[in-house]
N, C-alpha and C. Protein backbone atom coordinates (compact mmCIF):
# COMPACT_ATOMS: atom_id res chain seq x y z
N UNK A 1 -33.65 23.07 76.71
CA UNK A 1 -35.05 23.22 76.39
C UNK A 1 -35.31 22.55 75.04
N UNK A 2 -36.34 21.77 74.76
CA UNK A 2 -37.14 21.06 73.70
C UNK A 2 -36.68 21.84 72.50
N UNK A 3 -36.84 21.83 71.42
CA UNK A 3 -36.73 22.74 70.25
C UNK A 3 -35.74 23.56 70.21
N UNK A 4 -34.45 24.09 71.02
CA UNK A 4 -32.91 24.77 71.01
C UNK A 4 -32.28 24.23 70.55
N UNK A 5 -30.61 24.69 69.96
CA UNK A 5 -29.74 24.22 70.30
C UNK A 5 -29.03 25.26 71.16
N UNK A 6 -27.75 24.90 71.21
CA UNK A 6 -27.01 26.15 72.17
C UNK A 6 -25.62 25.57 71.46
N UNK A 7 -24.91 26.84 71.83
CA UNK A 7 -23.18 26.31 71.35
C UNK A 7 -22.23 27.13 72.67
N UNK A 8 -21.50 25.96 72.92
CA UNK A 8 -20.95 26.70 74.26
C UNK A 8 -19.33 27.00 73.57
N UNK A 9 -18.80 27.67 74.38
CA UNK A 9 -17.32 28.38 73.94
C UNK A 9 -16.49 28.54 74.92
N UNK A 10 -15.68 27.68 75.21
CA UNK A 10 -14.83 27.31 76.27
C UNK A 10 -13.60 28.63 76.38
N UNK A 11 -13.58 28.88 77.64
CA UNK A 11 -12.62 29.87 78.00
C UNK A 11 -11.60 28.69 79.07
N UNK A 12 -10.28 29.33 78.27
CA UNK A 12 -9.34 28.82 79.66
C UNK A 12 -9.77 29.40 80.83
N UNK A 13 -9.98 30.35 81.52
CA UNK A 13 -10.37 30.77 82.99
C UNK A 13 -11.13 29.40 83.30
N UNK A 14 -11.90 29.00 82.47
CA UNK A 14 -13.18 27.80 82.79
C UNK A 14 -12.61 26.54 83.31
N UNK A 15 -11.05 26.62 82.89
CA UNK A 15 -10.65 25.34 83.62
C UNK A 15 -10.21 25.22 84.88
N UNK A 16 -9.83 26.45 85.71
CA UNK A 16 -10.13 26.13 87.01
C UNK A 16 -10.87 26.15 87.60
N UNK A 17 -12.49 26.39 87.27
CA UNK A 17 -13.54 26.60 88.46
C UNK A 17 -14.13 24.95 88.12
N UNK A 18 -14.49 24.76 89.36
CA UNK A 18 -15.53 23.67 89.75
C UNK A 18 -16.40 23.50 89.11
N UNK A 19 -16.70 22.34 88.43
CA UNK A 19 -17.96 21.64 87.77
C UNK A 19 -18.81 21.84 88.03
N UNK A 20 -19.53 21.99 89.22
CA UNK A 20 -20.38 22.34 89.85
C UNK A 20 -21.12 23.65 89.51
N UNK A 21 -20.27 24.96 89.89
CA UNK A 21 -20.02 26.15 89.17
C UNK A 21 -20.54 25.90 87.40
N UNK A 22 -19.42 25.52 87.45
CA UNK A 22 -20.28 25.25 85.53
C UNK A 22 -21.56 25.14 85.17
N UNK A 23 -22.09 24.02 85.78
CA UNK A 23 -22.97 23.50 85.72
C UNK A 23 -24.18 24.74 85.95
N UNK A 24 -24.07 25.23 86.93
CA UNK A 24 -25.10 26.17 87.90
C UNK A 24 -24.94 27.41 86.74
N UNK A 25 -23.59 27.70 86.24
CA UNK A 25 -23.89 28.85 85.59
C UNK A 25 -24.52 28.90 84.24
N UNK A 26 -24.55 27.47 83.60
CA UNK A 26 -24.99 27.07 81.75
C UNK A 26 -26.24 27.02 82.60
N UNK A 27 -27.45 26.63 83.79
CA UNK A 27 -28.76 26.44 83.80
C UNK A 27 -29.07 27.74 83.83
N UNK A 28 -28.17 29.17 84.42
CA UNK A 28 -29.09 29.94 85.14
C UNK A 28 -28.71 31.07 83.72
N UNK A 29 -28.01 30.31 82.37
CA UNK A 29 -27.80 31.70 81.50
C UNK A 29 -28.90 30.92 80.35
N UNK A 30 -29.24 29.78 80.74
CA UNK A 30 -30.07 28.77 79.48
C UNK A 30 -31.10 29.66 79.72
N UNK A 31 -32.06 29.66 81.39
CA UNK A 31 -32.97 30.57 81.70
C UNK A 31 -33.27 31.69 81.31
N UNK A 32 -31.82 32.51 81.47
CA UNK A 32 -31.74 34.18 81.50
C UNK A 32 -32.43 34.20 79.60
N UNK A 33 -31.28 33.25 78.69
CA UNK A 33 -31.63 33.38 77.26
C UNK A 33 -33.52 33.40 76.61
N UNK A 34 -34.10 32.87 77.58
CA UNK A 34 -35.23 32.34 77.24
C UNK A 34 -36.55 33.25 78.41
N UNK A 35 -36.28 34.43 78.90
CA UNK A 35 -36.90 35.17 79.77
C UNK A 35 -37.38 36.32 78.70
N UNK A 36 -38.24 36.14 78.73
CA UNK A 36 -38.91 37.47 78.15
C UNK A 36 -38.31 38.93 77.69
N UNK A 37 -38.02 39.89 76.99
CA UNK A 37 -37.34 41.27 77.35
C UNK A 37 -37.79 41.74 76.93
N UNK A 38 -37.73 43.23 77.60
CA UNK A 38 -38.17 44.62 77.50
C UNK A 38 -38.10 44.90 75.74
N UNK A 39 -39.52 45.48 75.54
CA UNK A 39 -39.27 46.47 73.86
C UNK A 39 -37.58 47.01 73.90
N UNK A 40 -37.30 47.91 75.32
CA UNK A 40 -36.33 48.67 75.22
C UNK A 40 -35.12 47.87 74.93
N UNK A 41 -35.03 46.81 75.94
CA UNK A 41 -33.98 45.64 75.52
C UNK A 41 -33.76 44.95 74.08
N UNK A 42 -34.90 45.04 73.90
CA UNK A 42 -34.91 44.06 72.10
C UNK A 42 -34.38 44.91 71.59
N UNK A 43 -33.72 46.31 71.55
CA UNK A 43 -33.85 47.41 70.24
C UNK A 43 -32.27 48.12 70.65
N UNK A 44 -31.81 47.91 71.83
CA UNK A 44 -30.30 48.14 72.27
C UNK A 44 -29.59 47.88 70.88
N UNK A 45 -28.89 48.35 71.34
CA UNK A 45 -27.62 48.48 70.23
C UNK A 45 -26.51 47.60 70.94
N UNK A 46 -25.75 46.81 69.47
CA UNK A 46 -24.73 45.93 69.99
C UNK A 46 -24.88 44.52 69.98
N UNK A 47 -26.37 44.39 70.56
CA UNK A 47 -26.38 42.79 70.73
C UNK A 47 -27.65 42.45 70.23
N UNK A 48 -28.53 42.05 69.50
CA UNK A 48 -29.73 42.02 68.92
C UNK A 48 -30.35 42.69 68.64
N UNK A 49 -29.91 43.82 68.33
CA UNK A 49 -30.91 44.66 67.70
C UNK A 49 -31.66 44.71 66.71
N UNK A 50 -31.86 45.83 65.90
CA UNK A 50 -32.69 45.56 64.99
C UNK A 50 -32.14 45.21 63.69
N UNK A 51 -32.34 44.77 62.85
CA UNK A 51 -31.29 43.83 61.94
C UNK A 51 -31.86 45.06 60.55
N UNK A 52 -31.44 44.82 59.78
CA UNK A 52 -31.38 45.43 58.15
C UNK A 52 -32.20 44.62 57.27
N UNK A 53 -32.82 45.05 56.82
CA UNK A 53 -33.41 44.23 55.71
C UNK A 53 -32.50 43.61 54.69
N UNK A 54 -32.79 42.98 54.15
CA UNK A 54 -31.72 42.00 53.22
C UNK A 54 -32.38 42.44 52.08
N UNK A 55 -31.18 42.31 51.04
CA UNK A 55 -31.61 43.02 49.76
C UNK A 55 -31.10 41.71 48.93
């Protein structure tokens, strides 16, 4: 998408599946990253939550 970057992180498992596979799975997680989420989702704990103010 226009205005991203992304950084990908190679797993050995990744070297036996099909290119193809690859391919299909970086479009459909580029999507997932860029889909709208729930208040409830934004505020989870663990993975984006709510950050700290900086002092």
């Amino acid at each position: 998408m226009p205005g991203h970057d992304y950084v990908l992180l190679r797993r050995t498992e990744a070297l036996s599946e099909p290119f193809a596979k690859l391919v299909a799975d970086l479009g459909a997680l580029i999507v997932r990253v860029h889909e709208p989420r729930s208040s409830e989702q934004r505020h989870s704990p663990g993975r984006g939550g709510p950050r700290k103010p900086r002092q």
